[in-house]
Protein backbone atom coordinates (compact mmCIF):
# COMPACT_ATOMS: atom_id res chain seq x y z
CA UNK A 1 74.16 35.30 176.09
CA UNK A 2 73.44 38.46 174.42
CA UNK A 3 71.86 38.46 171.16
CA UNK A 4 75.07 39.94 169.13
CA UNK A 5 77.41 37.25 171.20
CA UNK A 6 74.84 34.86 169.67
CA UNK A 7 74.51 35.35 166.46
CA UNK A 8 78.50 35.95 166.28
CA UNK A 9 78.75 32.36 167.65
CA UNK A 10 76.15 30.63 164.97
CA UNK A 11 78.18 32.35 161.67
CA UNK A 12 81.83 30.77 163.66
CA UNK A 13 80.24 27.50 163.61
CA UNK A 14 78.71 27.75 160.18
CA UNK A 15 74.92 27.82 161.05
CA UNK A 16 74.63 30.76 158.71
CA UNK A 17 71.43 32.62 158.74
CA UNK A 18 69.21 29.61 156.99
CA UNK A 19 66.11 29.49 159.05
CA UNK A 20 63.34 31.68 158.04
CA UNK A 21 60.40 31.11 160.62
CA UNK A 22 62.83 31.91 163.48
CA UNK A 23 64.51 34.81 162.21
CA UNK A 24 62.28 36.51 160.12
CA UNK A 25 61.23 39.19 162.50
CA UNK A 26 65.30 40.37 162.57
CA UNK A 27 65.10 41.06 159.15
CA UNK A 28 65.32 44.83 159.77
CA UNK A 29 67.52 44.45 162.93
CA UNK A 30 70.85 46.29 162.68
CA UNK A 31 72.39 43.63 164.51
CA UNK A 32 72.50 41.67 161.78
CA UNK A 33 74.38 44.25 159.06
CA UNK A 34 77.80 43.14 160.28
CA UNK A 35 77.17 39.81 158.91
CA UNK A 36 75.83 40.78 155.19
CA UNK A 37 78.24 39.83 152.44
CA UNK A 38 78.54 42.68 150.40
CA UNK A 39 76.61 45.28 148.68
CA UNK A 40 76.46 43.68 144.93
CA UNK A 41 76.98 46.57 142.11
CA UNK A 42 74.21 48.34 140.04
CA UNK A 43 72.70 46.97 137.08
CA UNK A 44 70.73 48.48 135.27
CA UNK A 45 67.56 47.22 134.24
CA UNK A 46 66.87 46.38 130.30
CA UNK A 47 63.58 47.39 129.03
CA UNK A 48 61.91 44.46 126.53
CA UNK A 49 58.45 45.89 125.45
CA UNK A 50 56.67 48.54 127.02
CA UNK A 51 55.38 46.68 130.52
CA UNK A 52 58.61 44.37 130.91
CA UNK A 53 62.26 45.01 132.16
CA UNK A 54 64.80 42.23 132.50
CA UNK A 55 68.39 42.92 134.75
CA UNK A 56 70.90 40.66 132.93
CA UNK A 57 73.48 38.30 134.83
CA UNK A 58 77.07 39.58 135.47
CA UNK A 59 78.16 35.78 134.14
CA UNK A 60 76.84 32.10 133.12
CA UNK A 61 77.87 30.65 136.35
CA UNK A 62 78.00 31.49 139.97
CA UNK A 63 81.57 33.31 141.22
CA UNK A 64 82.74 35.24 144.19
CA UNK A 65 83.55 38.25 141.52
CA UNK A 66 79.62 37.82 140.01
CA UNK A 67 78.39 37.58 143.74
CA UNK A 68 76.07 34.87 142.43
CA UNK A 69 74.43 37.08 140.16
CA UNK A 70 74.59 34.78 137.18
CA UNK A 71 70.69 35.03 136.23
CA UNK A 72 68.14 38.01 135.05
CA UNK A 73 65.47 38.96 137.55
CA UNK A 74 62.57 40.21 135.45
CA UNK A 75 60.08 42.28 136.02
CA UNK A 76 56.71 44.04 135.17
CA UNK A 77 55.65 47.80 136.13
CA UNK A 78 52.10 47.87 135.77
CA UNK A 79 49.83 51.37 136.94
CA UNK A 80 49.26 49.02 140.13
CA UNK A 81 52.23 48.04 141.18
CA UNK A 82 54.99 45.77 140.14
CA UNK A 83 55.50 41.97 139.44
CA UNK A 84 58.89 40.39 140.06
CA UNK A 85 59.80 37.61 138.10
CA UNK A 86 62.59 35.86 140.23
CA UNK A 87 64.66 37.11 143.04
CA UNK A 88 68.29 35.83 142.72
CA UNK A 89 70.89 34.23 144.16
CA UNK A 90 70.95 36.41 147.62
CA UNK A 91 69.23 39.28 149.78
CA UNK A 92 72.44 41.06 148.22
CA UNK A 93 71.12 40.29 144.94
CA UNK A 94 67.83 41.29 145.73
CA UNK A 95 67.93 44.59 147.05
CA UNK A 96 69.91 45.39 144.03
CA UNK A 97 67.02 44.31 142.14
CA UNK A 98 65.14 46.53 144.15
CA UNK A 99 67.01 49.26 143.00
CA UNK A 100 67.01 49.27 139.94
CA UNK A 101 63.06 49.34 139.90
CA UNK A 102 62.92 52.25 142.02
CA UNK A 103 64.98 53.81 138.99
CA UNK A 104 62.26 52.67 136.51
CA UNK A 105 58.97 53.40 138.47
CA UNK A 106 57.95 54.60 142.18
CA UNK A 107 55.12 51.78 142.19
CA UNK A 108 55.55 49.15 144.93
CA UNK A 109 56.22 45.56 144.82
CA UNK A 110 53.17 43.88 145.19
CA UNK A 111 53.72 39.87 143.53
CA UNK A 112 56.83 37.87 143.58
CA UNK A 113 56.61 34.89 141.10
CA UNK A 114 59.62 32.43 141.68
CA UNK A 115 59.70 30.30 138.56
CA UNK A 116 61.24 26.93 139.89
CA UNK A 117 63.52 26.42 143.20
CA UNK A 118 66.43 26.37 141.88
CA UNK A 119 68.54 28.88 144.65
CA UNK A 120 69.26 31.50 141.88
CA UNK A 121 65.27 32.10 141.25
CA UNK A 122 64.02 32.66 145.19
CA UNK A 123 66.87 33.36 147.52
CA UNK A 124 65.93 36.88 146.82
CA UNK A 125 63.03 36.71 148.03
CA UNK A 126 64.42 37.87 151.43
CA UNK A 127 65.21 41.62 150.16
CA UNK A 128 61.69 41.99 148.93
CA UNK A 129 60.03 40.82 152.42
CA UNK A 130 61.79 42.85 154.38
CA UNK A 131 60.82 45.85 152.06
CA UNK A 132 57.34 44.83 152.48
CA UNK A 133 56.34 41.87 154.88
CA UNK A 134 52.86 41.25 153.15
CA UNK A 135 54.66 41.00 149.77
CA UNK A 136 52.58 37.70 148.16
CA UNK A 137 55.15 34.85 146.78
CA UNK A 138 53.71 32.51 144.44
CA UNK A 139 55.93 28.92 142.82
CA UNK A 140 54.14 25.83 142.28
CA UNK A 141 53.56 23.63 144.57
CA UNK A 142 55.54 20.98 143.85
CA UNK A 143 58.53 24.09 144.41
CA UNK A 144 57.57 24.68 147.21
CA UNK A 145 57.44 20.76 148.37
CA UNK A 146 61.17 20.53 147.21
CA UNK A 147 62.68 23.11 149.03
CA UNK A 148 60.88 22.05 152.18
CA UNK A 149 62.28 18.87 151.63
CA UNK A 150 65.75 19.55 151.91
CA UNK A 151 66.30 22.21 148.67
CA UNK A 152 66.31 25.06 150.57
CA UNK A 153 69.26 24.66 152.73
CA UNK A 154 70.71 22.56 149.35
CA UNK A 155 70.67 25.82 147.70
CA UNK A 156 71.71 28.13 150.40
CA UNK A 157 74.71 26.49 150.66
CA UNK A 158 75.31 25.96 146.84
CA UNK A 159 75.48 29.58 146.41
CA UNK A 160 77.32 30.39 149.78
CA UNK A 161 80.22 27.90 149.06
CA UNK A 162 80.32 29.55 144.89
CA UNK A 163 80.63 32.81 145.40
CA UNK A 164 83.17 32.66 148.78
CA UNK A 165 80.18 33.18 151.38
CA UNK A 166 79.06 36.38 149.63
CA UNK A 167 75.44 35.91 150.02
CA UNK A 168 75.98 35.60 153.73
CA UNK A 169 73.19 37.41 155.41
CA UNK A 170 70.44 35.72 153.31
CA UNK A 171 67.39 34.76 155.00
CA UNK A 172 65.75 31.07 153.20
CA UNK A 173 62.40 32.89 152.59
CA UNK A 174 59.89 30.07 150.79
CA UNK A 175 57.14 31.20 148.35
CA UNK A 176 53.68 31.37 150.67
CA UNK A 177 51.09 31.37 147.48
CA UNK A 178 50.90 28.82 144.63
CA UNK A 179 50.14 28.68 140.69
CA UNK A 180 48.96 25.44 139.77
CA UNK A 181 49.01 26.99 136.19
CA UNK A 182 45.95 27.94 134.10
CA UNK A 183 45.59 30.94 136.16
CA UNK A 184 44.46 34.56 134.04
CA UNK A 185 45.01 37.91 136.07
CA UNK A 186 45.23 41.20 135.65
CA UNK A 187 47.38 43.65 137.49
CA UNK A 188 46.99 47.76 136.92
CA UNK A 189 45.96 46.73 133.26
CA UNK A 190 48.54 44.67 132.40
CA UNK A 191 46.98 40.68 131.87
CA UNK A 192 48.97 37.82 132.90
CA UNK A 193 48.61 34.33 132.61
CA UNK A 194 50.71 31.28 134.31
CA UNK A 195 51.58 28.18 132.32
CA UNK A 196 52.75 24.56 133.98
CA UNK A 197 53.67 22.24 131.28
CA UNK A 198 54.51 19.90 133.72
CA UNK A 199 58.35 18.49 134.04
CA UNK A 200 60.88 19.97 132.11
CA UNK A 201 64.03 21.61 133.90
CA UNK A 202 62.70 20.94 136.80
CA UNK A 203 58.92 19.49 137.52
CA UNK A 204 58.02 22.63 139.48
CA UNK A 205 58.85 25.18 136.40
CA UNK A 206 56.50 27.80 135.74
CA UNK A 207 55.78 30.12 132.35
CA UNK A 208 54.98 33.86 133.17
CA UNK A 209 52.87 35.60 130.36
CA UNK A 210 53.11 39.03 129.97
CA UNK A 211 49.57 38.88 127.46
CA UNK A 212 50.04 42.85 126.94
CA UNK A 213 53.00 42.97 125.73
CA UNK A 214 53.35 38.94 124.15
CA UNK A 215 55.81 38.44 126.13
CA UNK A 216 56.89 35.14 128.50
CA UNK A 217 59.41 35.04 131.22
CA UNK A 218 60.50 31.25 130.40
CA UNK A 219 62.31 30.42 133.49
CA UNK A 220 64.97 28.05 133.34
CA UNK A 221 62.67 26.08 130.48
CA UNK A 222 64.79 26.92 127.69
CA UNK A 223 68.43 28.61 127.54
CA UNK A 224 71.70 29.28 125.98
CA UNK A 225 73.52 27.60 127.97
CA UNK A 226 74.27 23.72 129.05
CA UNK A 227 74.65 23.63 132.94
CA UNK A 228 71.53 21.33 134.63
CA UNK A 229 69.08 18.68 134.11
CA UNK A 230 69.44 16.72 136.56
CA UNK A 231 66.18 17.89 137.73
CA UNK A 232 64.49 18.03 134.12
CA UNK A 233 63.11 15.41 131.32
CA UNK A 234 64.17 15.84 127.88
CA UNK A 235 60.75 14.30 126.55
CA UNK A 236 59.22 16.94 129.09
CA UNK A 237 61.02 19.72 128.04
CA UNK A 238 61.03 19.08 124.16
CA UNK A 239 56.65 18.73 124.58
CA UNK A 240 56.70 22.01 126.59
CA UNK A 241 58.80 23.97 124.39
CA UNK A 242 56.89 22.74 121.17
CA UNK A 243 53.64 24.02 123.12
CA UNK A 244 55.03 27.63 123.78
CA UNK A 245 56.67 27.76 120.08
CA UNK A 246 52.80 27.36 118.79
CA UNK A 247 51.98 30.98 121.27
CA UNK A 248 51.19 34.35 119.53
CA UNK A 249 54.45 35.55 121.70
CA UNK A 250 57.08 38.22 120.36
CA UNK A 251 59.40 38.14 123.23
CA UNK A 252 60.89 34.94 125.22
CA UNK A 253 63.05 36.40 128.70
CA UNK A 254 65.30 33.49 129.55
CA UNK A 255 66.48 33.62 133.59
CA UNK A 256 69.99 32.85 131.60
CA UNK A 257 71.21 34.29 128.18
CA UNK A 258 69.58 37.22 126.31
CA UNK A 259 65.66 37.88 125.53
CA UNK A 260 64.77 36.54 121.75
CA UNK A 261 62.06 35.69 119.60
CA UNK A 262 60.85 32.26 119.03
CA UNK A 263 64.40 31.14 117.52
CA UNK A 264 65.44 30.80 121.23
CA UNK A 265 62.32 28.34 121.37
CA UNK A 266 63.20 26.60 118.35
CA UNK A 267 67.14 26.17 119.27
CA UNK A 268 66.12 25.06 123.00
CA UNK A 269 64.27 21.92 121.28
CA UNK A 270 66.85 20.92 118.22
CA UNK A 271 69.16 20.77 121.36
CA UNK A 272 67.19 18.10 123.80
CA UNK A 273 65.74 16.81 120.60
CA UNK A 274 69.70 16.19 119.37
CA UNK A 275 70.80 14.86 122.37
CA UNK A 276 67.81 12.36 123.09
CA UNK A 277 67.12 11.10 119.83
CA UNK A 278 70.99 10.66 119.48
CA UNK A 279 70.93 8.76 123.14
CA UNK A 280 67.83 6.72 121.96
CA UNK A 281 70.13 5.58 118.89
CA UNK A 282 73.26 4.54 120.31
CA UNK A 283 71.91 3.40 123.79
CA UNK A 284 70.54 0.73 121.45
CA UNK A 285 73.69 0.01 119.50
CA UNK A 286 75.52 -1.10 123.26
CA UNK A 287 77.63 2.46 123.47
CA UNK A 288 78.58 4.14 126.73
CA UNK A 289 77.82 7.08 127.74
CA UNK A 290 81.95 8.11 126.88
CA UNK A 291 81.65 6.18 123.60
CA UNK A 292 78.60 8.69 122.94
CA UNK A 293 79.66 11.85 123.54
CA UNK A 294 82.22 12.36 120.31
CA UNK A 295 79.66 11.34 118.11
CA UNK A 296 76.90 13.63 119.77
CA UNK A 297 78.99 16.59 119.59
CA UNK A 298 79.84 15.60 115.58
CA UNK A 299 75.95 16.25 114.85
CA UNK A 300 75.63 19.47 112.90
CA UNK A 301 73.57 21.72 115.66
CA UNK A 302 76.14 20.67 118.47
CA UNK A 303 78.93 21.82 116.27
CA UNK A 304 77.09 24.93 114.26
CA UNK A 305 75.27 25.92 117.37
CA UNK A 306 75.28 24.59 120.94
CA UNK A 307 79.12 24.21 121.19
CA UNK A 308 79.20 28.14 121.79
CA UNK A 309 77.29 27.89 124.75
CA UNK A 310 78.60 28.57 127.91
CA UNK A 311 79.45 25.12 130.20
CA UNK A 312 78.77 23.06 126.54
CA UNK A 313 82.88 21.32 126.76
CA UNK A 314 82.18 20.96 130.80
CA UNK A 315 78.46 19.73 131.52
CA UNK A 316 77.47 18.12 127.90
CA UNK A 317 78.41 14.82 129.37
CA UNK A 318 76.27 15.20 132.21
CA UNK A 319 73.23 15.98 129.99
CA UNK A 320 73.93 12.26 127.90
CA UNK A 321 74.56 10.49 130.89
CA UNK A 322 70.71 12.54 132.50
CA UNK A 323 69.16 11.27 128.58
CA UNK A 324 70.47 7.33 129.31
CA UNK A 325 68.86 7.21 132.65
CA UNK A 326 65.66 8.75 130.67
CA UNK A 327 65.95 6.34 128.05
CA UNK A 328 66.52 3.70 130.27
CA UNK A 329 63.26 4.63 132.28
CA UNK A 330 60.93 5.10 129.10
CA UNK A 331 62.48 1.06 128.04
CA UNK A 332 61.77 -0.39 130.85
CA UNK A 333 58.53 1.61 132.27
């Protein structure tokens, strides 16, 4: 069978391209452009402080007419090079990325950080190693043990089947470095340092510091915006977030919602604090999970604040019924 027949009968019965080691040297092959989803529109980059850019999401949720682009890439031009902070949802989504750096600075690509492995943080990784195949990838470890454990292929599939196979053509391409956290570098005179504050959305979740410009990429760690924690801890996330309120940092980048000071820090912990505190109470009056949610939402952050997130009226029963099973663990632990 000839190697266009072939790969014409894998996408009819759904194999997709998903398997990095044995395709990755066809990432340049032209045989394989008649099975990209398509190009995904400019857009352009947001400049936070002097070092830092973010590219903001087209929406809060993943959609064939967002092409899965419903997080901000970040990313860092130093005089050495430049530091992506997450890829997106898709090689689509990543060469768009790539882009819109080349409109900022001529300086190559020379560190990928993917903050957790959630698909919308790596699956862009693809575009950037077939710009440069010695591009370094770093996540922690414990990302990097999830989505060889069955995440990958999880999230490949997430994102296919949400935005109407759009990301079709994406290679999984894992991180091949790790951040334990603790680590201090410097890149073309721009300092960096890498926090791990252990579980919180996810137990894999890393900080990026931009120490130039007091600035930190926070991942998925704190957001506007109620959509997962099935992965996270609330006691996790409300200890981590207390730890980077206490930094001498200016900017926060959130992979969803807008860059802010530390009132994005501050909001991010009145919410799990809210909801967990709340849970702790009423678990131990007998309610259910449906017998807690009216009164949750009746607290005076929920109804001043949180309720004009995006996903608060559709996933805030999730997040009580994620704080039970927490609550649950802690009582009986």
């Amino acid at each position: 069978m000839k190697r266009r027949d072939f790969f014409k009968s894998a996408f009819a019965m759904g194999a997709g391209l998903v398997g990095a080691s044995a395709l990755r040297p066809l990432y340049a092959s032209q045989d394989l452009e008649e099975f990209r989803g398509p190009k995904v529109p400019d857009i352009d980059a947001v400049k936070v402080t002097e070092h830092c850019y973010m590219i903001p999401a087209m929406g809060p949720h993943p959609t064939p007419d967002n092409f899965g682009m419903f997080s901000n890439p970040g990313f860092v031009v130093t005089d050495a090079g430049v530091v992506v902070v997450d890829t997106g949802s898709s090689v689509q989504i990543g060469e768009m990325v790539l882009r819109q750096i080349k409109k900022v600075t001529d300086k190559p690509v020379v560190k990928l950080i993917n903050t957790h492995f959630h698909g919308d943080h790596w699956l862009g990784n693809h575009a950037f190693v077939e710009a440069n195949p010695d591009v370094e990838i770093y996540a922690h470890q414990l990302c990097i043990d999830n989505l060889k454990s069955g995440q990958d292929k999880f999230w490949f599939d997430f994102m296919q089947s949400n935005t109407n196979n759009k990301i079709t053509g994406t290679v999984i391409t894992l991180p091949n470095k790790t951040f334990a956290g603790g680590e201090e570098f410097e890149v073309g005179g721009v300092k960096f340092r890498i926090h791990h504050f252990g579980q919180m959305h996810t137990v894999s979740d890393l900080a990026v510091e931009v120490v130039t410009d007091k600035l930190v990429y926070t991942g998925d760690m704190v957001m506007r915006r109620v959509a997962n924690m099935e992965d996270g801890s609330y006691r996790g996330t409300i200890d981590g977030l207390s730890k980077m309120a206490e930094m001498d940092i200016k900017h926060f980048v959130p992979m969803h919602g807008k860059a802010d000071d530390v009132s994005l820090i501050n909001e991010g912990i009145e919410f799990m604090e809210t909801i967990y505190t709340s849970v702790e109470e009423l678990y131990d009056e007998g309610l259910s999970d449906f017998e807690m949610k009216p009164i949750i939402m009746d607290k005076p952050f929920m109804k001043d604040v949180a309720s004009k997130w995006p996903g608060y009226d559709s996933a805030l029963g999730k997040f009580i019924v994620v704080a039970i099973k927490e609550v649950e663990k802690a009582m009986f632990s």
